[in-house]
Protein backbone atom coordinates (compact mmCIF):
# COMPACT_ATOMS: atom_id res chain seq x y z
CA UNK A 1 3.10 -2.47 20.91
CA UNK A 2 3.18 -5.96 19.43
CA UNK A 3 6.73 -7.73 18.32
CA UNK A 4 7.48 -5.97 14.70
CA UNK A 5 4.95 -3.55 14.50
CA UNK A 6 5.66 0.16 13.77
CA UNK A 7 3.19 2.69 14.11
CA UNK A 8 2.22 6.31 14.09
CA UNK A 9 0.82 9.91 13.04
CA UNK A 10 -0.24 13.08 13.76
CA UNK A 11 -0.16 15.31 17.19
CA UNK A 12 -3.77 15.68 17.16
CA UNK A 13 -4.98 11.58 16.10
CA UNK A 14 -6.46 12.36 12.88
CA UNK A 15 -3.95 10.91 11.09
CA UNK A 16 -2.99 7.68 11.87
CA UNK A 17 -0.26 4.92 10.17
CA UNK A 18 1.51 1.76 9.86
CA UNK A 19 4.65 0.68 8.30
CA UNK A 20 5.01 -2.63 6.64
CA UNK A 21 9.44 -3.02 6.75
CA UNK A 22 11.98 -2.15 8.55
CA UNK A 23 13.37 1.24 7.36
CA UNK A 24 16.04 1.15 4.81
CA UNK A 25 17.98 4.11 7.22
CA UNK A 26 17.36 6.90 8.84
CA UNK A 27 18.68 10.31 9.11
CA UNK A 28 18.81 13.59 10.11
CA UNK A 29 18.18 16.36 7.33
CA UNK A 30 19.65 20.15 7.78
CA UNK A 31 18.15 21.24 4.32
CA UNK A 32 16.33 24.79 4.54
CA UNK A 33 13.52 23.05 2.86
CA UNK A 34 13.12 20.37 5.55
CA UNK A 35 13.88 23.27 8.04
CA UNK A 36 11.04 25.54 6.91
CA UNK A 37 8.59 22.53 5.65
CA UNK A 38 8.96 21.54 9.87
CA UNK A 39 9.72 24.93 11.40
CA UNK A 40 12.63 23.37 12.98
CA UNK A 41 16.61 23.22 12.72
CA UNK A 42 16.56 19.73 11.83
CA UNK A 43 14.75 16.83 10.95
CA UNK A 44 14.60 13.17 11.88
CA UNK A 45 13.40 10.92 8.71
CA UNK A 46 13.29 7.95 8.29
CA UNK A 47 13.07 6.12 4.63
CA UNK A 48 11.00 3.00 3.02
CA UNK A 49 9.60 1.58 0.20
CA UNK A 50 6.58 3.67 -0.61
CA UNK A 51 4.10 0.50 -0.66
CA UNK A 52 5.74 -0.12 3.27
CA UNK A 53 3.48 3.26 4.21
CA UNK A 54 0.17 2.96 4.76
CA UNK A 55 -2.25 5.12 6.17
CA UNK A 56 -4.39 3.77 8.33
CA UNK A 57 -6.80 6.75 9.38
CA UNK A 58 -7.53 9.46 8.16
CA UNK A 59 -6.35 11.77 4.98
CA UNK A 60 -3.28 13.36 5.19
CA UNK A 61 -3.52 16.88 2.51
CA UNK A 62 -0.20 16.83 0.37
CA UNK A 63 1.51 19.69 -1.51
CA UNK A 64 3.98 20.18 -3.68
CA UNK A 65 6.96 21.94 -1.69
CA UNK A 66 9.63 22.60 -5.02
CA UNK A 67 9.30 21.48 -8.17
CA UNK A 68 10.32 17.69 -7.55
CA UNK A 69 9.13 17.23 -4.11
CA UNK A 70 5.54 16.78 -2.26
CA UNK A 71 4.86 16.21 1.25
CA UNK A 72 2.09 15.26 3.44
CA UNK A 73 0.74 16.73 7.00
CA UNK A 74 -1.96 16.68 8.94
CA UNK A 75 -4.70 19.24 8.36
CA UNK A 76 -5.54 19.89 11.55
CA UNK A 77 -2.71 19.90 13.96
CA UNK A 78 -0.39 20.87 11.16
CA UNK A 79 2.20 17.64 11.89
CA UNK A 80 4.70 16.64 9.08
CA UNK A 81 4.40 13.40 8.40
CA UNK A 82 6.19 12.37 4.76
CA UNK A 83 8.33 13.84 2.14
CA UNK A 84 8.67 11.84 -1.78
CA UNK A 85 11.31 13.44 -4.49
CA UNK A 86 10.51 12.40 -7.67
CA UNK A 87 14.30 11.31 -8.14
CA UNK A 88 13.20 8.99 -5.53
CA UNK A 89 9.42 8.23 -6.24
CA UNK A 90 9.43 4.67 -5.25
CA UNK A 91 10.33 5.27 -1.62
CA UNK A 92 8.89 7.80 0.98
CA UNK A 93 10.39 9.49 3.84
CA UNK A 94 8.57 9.64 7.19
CA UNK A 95 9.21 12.10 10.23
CA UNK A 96 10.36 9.84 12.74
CA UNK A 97 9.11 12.28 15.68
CA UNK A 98 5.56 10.72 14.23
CA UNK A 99 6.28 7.11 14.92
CA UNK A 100 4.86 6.87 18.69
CA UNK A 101 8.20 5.21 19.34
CA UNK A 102 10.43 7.50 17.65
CA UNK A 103 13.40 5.76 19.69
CA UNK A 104 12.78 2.97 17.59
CA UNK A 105 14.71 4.26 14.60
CA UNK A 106 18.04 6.74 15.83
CA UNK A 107 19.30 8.62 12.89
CA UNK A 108 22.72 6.64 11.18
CA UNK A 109 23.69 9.79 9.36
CA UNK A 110 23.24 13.72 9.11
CA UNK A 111 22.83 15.11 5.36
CA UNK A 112 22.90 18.67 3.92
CA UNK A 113 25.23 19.29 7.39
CA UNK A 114 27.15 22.47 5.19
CA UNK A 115 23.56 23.84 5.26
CA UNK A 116 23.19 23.66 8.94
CA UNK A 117 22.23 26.67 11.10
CA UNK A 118 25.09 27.96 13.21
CA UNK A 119 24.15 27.16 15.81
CA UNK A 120 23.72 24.10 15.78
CA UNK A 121 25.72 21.13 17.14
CA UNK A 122 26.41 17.79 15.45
């Protein structure tokens, strides 16, 4: 990978991206919504401004997943890739387990920790 340049996308290749900036952070969410959007206990995001995102390759299908919240994934392997609230529309959060370095960005912070499964440790 060249000097500056962040990349990624989907499990399967369909789906591929750059970003433009350096994130502005990047955390780790324990909402149920993340949770079920992911099928996971967690997930690793990172954030940007929404013009930093570009897609690259292919066409990522998006869908509304609550009333002020769409995300993307890839229709064929089924990856997450970003999440937008409208509270938020001007930036975009990306699953950093998509960047192909996802070491690139550790998470700073955990969020929505009191909704947390049990079992997990943080």
């Amino acid at each position: 990978m060249r000097e500056g340049e962040i990349t990624g996308g989907c499990m399967c290749g369909m789906i591929r991206y750059k970003v433009t900036t350096t994130p502005s952070c990047s955390t780790i969410c324990h909402c149920n919504d993340c949770r079920l959007a992911c099928g996971a206990q967690s997930v690793a995001w990172f954030s940007l401004p929404v013009e930093s995102f570009v897609i690259t390759k292919g066409n990522p299908k998006t869908y509304q997943s609550s009333n002020n919240a769409t995300r993307t994934f890839c229709h064929e392997c089924g990856t997450s890739l970003t999440y937008i609230n409208e509270s938020r529309a001007h930036e975009v959060d990306v699953t950093t387990s998509s960047l192909d370095d996802p070491e690139q960005f550790p998470p700073e912070k955990q969020v929505y920790e009191e909704h947390k499964l049990s079992w997990v440790k943080v």
